[in-house]
Protein backbone atom coordinates (compact mmCIF):
# COMPACT_ATOMS: atom_id res chain seq x y z
CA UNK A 1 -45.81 -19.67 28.49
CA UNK A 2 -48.44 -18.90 25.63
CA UNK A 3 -49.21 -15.85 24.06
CA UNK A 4 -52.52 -15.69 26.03
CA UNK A 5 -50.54 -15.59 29.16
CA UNK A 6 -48.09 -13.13 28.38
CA UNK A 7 -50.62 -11.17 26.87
CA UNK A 8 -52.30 -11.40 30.07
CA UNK A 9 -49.27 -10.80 32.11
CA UNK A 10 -48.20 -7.77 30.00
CA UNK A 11 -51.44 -6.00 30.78
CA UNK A 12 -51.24 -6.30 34.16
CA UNK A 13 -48.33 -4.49 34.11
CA UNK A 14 -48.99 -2.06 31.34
CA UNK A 15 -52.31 -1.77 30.69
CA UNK A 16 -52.45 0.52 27.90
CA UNK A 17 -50.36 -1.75 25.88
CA UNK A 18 -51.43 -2.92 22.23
CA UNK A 19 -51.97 -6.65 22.19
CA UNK A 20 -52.53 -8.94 18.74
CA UNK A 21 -52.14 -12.31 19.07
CA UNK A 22 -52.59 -14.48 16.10
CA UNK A 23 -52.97 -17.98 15.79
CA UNK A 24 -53.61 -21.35 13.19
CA UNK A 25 -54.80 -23.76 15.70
CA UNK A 26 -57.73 -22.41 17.82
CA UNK A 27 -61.21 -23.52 18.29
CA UNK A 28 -60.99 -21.64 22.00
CA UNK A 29 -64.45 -19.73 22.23
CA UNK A 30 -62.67 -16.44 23.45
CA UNK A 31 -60.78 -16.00 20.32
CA UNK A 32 -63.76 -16.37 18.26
CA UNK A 33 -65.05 -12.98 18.10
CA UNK A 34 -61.51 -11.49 17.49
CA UNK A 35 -60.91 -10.54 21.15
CA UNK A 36 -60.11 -11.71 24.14
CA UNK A 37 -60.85 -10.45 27.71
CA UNK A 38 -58.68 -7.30 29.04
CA UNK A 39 -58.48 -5.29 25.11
CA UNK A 40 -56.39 -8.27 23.38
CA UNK A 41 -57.21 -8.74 19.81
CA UNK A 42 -56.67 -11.64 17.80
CA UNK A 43 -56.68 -13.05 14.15
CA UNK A 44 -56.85 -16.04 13.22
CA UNK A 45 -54.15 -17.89 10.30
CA UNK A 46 -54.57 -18.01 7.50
CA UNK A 47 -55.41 -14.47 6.28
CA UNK A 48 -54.16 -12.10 3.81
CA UNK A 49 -51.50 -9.51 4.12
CA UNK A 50 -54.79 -6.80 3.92
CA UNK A 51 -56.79 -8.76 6.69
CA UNK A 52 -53.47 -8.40 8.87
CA UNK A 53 -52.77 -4.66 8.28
CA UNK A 54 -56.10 -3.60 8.81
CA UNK A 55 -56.35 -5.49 12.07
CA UNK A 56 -53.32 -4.25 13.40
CA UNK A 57 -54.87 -0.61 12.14
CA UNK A 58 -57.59 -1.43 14.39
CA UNK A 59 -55.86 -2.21 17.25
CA UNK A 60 -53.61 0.98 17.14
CA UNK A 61 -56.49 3.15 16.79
CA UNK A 62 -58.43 1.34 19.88
């Protein structure tokens, strides 16, 4: 199973949980704008240690 999918799956059964899935080999259209469908965020590799924490401060805060 992917991350999408668990992702996917894990909402179902907890909606209000904090998603970020990250990966280096995407060119999937519903990662592009940094989230996916159902509140799951998503950044893509490379990035910096500063791109990561403030994405993961976004995604706490939403």
């Amino acid at each position: 199973m992917g991350g999408k999918d668990l992702a996917e799956q894990l909402k179902t059964l907890r909606p209000n949980t904090k998603v970020l899935l990250t990966s280096g080999c995407t060119n999937d259209m519903e990662f592009q704008n940094g989230e996916l469908v159902g509140n799951v965020s998503f950044v893509q590799k490379p990035f910096m240690p500063a791109d990561l924490l403030a994405k993961v401060q976004e995604v706490l805060k939403a």
